[in-house]
PDB file of N, CA and C in Angstrom:
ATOM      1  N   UNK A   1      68.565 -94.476  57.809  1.00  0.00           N
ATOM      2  CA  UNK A   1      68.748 -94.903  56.448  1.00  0.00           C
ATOM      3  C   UNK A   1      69.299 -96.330  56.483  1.00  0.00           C
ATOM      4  N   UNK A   2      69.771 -97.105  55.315  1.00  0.00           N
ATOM      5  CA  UNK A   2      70.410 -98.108  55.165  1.00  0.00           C
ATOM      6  C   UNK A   2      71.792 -98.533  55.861  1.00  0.00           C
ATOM      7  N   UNK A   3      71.546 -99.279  56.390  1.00  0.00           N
ATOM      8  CA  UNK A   3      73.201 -99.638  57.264  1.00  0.00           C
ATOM      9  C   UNK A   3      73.793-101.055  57.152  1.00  0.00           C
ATOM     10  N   UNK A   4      72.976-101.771  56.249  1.00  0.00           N
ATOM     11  CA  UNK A   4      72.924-103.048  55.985  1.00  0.00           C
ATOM     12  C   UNK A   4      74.426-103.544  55.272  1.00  0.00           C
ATOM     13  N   UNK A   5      75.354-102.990  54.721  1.00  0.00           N
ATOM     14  CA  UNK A   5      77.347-102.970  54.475  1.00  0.00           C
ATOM     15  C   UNK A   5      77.886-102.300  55.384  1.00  0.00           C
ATOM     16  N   UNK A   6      77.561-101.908  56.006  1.00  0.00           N
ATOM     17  CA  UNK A   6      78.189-100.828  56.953  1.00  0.00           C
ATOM     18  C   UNK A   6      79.220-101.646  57.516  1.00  0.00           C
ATOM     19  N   UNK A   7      80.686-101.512  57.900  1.00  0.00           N
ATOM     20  CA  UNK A   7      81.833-101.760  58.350  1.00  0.00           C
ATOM     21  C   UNK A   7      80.919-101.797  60.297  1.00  0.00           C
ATOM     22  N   UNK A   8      81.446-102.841  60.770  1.00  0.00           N
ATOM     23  CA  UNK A   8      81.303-103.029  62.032  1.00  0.00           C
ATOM     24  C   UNK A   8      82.449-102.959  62.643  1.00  0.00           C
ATOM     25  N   UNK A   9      83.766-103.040  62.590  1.00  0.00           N
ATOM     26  CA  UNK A   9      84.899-102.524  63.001  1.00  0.00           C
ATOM     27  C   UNK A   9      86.010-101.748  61.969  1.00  0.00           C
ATOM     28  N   UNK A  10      86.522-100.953  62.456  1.00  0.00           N
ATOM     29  CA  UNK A  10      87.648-100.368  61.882  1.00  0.00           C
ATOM     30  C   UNK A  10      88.685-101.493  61.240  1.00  0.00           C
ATOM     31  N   UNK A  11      89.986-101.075  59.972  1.00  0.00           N
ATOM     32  CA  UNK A  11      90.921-101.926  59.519  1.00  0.00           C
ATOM     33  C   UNK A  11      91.327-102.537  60.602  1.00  0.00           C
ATOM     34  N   UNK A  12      91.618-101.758  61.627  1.00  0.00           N
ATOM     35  CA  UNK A  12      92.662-102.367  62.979  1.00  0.00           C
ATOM     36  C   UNK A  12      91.537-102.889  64.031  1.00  0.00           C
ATOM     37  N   UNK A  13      90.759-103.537  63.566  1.00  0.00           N
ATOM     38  CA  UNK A  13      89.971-104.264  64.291  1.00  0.00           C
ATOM     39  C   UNK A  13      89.051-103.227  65.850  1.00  0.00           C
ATOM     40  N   UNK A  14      89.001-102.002  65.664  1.00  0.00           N
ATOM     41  CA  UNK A  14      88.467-100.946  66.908  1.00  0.00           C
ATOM     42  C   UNK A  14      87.122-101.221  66.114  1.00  0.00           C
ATOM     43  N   UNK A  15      86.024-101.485  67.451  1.00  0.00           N
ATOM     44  CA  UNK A  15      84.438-101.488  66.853  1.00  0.00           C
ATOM     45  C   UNK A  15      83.857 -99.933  66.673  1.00  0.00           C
ATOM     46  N   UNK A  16      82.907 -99.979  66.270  1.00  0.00           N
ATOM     47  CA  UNK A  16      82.519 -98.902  65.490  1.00  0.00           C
ATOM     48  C   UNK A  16      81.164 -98.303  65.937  1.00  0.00           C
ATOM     49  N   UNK A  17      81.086 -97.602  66.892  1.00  0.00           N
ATOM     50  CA  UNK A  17      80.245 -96.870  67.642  1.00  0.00           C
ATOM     51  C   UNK A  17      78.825 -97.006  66.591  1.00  0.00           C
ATOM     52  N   UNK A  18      77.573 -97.285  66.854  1.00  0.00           N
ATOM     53  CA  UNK A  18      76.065 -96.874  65.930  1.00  0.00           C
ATOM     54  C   UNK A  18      76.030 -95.882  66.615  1.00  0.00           C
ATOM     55  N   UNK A  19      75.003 -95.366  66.220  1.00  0.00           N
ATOM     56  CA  UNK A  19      74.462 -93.797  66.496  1.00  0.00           C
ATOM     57  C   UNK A  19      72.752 -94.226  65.696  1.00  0.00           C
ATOM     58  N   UNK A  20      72.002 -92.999  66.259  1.00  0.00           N
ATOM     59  CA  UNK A  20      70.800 -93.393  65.440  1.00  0.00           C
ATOM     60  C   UNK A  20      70.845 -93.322  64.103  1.00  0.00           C
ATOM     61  N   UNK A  21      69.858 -93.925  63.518  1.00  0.00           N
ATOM     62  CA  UNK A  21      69.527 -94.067  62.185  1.00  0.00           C
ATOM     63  C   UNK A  21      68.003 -93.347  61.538  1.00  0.00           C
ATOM     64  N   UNK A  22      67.770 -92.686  60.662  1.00  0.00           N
ATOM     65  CA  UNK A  22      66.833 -91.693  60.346  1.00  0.00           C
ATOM     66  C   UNK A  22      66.501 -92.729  59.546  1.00  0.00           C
ATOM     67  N   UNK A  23      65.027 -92.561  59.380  1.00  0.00           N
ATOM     68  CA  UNK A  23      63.891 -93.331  58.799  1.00  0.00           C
ATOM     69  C   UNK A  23      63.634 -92.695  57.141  1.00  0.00           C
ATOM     70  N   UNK A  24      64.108 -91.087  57.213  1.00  0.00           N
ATOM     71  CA  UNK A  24      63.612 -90.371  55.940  1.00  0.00           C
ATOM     72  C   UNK A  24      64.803 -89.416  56.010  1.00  0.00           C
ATOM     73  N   UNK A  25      65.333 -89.007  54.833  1.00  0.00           N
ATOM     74  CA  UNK A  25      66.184 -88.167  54.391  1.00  0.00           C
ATOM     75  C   UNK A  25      65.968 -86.646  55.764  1.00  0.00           C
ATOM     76  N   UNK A  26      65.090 -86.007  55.619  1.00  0.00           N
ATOM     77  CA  UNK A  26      64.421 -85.368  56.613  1.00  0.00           C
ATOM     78  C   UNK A  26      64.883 -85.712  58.127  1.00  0.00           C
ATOM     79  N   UNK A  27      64.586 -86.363  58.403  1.00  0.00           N
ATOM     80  CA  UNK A  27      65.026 -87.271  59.671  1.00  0.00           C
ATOM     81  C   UNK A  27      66.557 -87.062  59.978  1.00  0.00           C
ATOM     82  N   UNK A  28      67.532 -87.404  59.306  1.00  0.00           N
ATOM     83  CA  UNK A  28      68.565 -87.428  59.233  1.00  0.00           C
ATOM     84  C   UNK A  28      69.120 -85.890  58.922  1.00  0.00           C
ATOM     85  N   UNK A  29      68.452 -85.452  58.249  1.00  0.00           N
ATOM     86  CA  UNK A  29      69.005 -84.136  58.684  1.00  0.00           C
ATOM     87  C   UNK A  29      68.961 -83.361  59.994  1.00  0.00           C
ATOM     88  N   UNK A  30      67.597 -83.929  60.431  1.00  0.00           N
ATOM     89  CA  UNK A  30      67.232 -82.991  61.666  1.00  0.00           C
ATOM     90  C   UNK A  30      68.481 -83.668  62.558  1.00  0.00           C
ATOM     91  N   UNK A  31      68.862 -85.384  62.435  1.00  0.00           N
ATOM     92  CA  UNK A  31      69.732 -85.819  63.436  1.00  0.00           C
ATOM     93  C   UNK A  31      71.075 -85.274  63.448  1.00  0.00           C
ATOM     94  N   UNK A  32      72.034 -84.841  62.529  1.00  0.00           N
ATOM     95  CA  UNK A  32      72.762 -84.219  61.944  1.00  0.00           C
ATOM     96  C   UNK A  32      72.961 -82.536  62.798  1.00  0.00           C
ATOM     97  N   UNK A  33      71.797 -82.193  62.339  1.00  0.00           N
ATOM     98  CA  UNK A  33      71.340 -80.702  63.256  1.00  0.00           C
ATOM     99  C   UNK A  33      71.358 -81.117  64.594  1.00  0.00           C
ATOM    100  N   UNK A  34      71.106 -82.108  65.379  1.00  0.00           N
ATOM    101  CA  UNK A  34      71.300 -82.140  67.242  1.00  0.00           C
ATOM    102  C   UNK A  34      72.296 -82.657  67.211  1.00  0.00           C
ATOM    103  N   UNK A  35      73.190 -83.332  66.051  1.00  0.00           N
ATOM    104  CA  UNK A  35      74.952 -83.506  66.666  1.00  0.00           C
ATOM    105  C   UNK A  35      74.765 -84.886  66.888  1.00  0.00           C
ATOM    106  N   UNK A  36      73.696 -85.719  66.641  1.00  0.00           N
ATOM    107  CA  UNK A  36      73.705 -86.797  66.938  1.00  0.00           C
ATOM    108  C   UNK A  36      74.710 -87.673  65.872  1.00  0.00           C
ATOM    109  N   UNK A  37      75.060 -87.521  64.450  1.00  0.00           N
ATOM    110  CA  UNK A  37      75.340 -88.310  63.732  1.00  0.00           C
ATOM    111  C   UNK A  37      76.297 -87.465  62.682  1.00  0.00           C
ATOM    112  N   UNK A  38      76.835 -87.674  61.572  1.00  0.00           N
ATOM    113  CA  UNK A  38      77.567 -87.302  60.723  1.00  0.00           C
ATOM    114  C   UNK A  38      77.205 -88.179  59.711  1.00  0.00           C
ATOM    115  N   UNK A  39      76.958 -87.934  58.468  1.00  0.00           N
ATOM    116  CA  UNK A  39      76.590 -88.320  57.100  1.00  0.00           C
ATOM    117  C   UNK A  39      77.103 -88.329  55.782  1.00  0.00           C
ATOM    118  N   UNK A  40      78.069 -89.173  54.945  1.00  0.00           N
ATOM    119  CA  UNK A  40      78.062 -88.563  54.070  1.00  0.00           C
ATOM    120  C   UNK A  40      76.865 -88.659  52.885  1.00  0.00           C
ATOM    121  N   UNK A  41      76.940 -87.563  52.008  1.00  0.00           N
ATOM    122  CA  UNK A  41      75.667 -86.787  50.915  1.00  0.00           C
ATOM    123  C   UNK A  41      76.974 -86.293  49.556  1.00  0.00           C
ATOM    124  N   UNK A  42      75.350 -86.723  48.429  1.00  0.00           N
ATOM    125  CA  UNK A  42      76.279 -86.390  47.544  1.00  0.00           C
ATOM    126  C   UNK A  42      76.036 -84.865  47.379  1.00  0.00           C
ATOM    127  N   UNK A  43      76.819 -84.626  46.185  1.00  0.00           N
ATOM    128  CA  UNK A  43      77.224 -82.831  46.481  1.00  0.00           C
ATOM    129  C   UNK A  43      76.219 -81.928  45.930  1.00  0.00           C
ATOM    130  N   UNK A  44      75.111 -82.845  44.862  1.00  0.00           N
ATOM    131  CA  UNK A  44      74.105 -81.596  44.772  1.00  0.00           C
ATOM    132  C   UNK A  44      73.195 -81.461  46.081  1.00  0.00           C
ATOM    133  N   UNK A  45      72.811 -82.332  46.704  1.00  0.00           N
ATOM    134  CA  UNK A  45      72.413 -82.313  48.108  1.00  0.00           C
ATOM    135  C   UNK A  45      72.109 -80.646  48.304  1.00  0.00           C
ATOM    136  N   UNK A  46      73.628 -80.286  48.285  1.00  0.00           N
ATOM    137  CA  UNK A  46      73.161 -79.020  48.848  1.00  0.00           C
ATOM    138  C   UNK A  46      73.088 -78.123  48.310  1.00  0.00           C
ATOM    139  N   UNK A  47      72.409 -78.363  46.931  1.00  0.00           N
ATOM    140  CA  UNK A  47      71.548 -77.007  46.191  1.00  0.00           C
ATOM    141  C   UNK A  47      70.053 -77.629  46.623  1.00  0.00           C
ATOM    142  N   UNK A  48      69.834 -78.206  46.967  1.00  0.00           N
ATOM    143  CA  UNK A  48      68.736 -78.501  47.335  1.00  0.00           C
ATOM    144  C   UNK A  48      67.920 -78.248  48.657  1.00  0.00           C
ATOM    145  N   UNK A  49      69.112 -78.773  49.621  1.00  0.00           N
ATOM    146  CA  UNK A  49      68.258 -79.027  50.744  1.00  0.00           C
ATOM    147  C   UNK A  49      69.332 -77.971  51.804  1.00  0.00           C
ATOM    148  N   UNK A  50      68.282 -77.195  52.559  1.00  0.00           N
ATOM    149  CA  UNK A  50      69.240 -76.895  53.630  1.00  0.00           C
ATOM    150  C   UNK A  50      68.434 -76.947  55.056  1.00  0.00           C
ATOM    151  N   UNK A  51      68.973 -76.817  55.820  1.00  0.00           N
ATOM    152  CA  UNK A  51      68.572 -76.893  57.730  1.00  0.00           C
ATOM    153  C   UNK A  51      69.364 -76.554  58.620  1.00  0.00           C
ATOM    154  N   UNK A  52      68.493 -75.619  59.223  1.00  0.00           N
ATOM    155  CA  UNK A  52      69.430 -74.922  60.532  1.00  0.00           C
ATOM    156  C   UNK A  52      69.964 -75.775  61.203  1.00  0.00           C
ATOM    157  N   UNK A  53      71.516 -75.497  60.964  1.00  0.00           N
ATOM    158  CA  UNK A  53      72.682 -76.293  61.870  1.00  0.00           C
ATOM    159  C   UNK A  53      73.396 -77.345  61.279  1.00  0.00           C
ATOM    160  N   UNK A  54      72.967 -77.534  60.518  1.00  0.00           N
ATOM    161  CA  UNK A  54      73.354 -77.950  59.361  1.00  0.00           C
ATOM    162  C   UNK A  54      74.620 -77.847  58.183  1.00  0.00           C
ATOM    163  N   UNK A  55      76.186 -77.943  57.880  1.00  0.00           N
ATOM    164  CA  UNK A  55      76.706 -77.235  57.284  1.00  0.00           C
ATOM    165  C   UNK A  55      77.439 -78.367  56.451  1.00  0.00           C
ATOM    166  N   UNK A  56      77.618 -78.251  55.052  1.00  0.00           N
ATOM    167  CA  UNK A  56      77.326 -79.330  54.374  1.00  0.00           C
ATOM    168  C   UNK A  56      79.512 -78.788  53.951  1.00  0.00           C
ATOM    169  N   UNK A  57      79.985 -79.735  53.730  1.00  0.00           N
ATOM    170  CA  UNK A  57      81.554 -79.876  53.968  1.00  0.00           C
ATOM    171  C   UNK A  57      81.969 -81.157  52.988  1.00  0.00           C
ATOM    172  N   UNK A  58      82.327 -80.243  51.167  1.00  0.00           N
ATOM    173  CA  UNK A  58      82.716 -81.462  50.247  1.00  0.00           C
ATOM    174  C   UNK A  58      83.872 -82.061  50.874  1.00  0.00           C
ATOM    175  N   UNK A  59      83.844 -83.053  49.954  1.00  0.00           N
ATOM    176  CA  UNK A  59      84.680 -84.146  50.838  1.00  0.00           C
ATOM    177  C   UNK A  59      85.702 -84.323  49.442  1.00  0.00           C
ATOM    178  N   UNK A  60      86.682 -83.457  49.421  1.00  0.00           N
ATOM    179  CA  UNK A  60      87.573 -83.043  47.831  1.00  0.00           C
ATOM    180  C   UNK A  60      87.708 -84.245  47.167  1.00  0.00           C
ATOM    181  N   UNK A  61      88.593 -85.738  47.869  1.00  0.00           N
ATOM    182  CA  UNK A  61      88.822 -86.824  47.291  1.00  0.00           C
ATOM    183  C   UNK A  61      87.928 -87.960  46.894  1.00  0.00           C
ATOM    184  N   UNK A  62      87.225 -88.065  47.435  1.00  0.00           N
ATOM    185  CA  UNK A  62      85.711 -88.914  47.404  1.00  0.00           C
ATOM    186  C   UNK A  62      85.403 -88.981  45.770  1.00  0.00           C
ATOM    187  N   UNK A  63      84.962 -90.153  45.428  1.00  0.00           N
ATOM    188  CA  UNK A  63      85.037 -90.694  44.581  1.00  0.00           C
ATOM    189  C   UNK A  63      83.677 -90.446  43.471  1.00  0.00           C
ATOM    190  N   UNK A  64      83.783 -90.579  42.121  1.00  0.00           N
ATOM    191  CA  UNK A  64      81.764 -89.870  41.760  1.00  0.00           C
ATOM    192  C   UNK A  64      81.040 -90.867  41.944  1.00  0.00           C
ATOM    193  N   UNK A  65      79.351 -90.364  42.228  1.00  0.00           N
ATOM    194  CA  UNK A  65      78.713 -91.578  42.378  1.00  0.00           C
ATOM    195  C   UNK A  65      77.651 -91.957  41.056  1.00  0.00           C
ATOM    196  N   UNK A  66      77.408 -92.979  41.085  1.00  0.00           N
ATOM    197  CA  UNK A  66      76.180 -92.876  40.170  1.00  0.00           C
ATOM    198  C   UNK A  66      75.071 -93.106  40.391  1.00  0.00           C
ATOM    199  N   UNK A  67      74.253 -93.065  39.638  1.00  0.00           N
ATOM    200  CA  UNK A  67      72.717 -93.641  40.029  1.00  0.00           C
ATOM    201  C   UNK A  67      72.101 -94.330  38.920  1.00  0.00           C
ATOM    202  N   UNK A  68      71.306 -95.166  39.284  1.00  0.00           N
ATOM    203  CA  UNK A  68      70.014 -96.195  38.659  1.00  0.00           C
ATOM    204  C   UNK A  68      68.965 -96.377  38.863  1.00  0.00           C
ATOM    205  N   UNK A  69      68.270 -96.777  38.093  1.00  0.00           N
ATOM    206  CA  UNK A  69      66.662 -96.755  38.117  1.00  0.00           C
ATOM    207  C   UNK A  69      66.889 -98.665  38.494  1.00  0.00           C
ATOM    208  N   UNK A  70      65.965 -98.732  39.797  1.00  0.00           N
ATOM    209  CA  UNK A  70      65.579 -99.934  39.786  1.00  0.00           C
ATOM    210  C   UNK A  70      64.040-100.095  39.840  1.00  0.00           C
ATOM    211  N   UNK A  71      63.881-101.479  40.239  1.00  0.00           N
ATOM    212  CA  UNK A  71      62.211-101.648  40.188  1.00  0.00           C
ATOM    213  C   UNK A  71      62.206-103.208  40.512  1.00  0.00           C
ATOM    214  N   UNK A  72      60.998-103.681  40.800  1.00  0.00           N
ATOM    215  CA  UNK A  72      60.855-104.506  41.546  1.00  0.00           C
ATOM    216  C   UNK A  72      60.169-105.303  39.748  1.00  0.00           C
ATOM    217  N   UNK A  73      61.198-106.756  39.852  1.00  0.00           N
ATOM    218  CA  UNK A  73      60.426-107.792  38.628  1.00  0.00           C
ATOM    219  C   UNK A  73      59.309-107.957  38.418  1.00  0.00           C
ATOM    220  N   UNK A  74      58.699-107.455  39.344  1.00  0.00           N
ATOM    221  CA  UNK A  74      56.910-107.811  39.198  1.00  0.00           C
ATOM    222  C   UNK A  74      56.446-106.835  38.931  1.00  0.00           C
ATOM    223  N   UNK A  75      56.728-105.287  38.668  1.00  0.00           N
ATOM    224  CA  UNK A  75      56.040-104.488  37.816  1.00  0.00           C
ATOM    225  C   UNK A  75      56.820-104.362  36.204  1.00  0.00           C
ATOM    226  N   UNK A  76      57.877-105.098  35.980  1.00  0.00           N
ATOM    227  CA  UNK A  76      58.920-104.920  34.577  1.00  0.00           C
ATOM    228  C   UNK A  76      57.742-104.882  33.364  1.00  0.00           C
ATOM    229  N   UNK A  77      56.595-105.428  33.414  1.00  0.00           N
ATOM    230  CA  UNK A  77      55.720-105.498  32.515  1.00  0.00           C
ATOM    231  C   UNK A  77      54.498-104.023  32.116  1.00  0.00           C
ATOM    232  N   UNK A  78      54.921-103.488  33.738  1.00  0.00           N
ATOM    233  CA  UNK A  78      53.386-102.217  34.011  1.00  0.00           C
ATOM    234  C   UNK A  78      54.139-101.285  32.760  1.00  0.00           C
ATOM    235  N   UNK A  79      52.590-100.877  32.092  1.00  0.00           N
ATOM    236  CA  UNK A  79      52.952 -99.844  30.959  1.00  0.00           C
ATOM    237  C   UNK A  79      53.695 -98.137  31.442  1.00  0.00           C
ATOM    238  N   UNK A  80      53.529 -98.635  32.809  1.00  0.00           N
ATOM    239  CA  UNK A  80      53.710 -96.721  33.373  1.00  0.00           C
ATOM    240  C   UNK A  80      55.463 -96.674  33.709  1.00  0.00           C
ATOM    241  N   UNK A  81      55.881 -97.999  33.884  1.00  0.00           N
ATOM    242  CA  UNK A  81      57.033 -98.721  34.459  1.00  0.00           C
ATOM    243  C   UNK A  81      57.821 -98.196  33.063  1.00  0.00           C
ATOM    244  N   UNK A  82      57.779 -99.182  31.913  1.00  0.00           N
ATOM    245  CA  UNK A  82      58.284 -99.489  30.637  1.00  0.00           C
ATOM    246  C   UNK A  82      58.250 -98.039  30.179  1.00  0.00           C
ATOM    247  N   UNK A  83      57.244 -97.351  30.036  1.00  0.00           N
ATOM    248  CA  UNK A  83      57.390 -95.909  29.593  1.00  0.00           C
ATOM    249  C   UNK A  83      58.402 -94.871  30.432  1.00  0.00           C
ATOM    250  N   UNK A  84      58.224 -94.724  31.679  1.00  0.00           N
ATOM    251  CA  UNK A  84      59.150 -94.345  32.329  1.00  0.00           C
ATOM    252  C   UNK A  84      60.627 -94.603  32.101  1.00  0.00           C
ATOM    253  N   UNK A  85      61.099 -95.990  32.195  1.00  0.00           N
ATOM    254  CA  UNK A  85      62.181 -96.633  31.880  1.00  0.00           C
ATOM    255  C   UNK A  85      62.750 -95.892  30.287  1.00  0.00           C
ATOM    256  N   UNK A  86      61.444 -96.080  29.121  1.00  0.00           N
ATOM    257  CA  UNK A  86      62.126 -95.678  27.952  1.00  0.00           C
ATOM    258  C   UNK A  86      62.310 -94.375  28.262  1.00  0.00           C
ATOM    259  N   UNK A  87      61.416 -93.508  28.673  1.00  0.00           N
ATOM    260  CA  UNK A  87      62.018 -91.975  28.583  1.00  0.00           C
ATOM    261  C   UNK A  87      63.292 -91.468  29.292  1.00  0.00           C
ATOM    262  N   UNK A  88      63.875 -92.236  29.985  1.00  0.00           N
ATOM    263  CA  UNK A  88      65.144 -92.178  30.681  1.00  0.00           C
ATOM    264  C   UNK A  88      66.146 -92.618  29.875  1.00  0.00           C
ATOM    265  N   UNK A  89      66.020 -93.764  29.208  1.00  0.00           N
ATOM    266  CA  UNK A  89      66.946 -94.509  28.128  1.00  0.00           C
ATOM    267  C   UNK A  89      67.290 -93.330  27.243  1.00  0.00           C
ATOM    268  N   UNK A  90      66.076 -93.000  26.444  1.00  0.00           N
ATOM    269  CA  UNK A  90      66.092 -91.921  25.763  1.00  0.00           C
ATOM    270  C   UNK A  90      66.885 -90.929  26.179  1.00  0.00           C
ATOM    271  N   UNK A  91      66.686 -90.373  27.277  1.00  0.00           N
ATOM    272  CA  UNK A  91      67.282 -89.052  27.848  1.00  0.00           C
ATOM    273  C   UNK A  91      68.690 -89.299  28.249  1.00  0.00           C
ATOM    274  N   UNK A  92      69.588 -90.290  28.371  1.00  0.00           N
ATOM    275  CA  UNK A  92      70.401 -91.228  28.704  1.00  0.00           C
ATOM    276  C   UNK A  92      70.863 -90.379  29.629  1.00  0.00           C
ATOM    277  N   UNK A  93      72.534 -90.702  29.990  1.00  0.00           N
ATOM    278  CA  UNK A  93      73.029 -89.985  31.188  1.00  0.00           C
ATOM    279  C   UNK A  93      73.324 -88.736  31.123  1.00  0.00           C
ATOM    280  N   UNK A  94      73.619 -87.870  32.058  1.00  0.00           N
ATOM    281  CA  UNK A  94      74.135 -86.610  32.654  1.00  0.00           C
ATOM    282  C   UNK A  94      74.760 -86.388  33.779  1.00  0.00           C
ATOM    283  N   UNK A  95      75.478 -85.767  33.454  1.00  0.00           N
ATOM    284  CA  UNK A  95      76.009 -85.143  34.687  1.00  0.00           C
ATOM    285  C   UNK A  95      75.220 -83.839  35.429  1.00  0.00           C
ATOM    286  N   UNK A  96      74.971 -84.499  37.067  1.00  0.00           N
ATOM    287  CA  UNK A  96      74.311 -83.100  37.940  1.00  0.00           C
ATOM    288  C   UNK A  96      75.408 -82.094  37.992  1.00  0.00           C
ATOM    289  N   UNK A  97      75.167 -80.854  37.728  1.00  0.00           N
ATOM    290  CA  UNK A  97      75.970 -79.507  38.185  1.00  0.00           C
ATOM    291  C   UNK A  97      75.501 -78.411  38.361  1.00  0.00           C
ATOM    292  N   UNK A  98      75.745 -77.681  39.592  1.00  0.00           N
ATOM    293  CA  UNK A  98      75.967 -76.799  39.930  1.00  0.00           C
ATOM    294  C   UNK A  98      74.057 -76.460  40.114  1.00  0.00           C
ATOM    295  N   UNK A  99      73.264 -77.354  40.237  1.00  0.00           N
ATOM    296  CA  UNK A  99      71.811 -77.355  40.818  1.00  0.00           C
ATOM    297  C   UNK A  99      70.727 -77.476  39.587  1.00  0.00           C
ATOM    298  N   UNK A 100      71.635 -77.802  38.414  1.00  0.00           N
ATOM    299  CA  UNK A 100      70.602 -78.357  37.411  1.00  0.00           C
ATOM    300  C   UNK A 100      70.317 -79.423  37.530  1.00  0.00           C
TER     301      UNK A 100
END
């Protein structure tokens, strides 16, 4: 996945071991499952997705996240883009719970 902010050393200046990086959500789980890596995921994650070996562990203090619709300036005009966009506006925010 993305590692492009990722902290390269600890506060106290100790560097910060890489490990592999998964190409697809999928990927990263399977890496997760051989012990190769540790991840954090947000918490509907796991009404969704599960995999042997796998054991998904909220993280109580962790902060909420949000999400956005982006898109690249050069489709802001496509009619499938703009329609999409309004039906979300429309539908405005929510909160995910409990696997809705």
């Amino acid at each position: 996945m993305v590692r492009g902010d990722a902290a390269r050393h600890t506060p106290k200046g100790r560097p910060i071991r890489r490990g592999p990086a998964g190409r697809t959500f999928h990927e990263v789980l399977g890496l997760v499952a051989a012990g190769k890596i540790v991840t954090p995921l947000n918490a509907h994650v796991a009404w969704y997705y599960t995999h042997p070996g796998v054991t998904f562990v909220p993280i109580q203090d962790a902060p909420l996240t949000e999400w956005a619709l982006v898109w690249p300036t050069a489709t802001s005009n496509d009619p499938a883009v703009r329609a999409f966009t309004e039906a979300a506006h429309q539908r405005g925010c929510r909160t995910i719970t409990g696997g809705a």
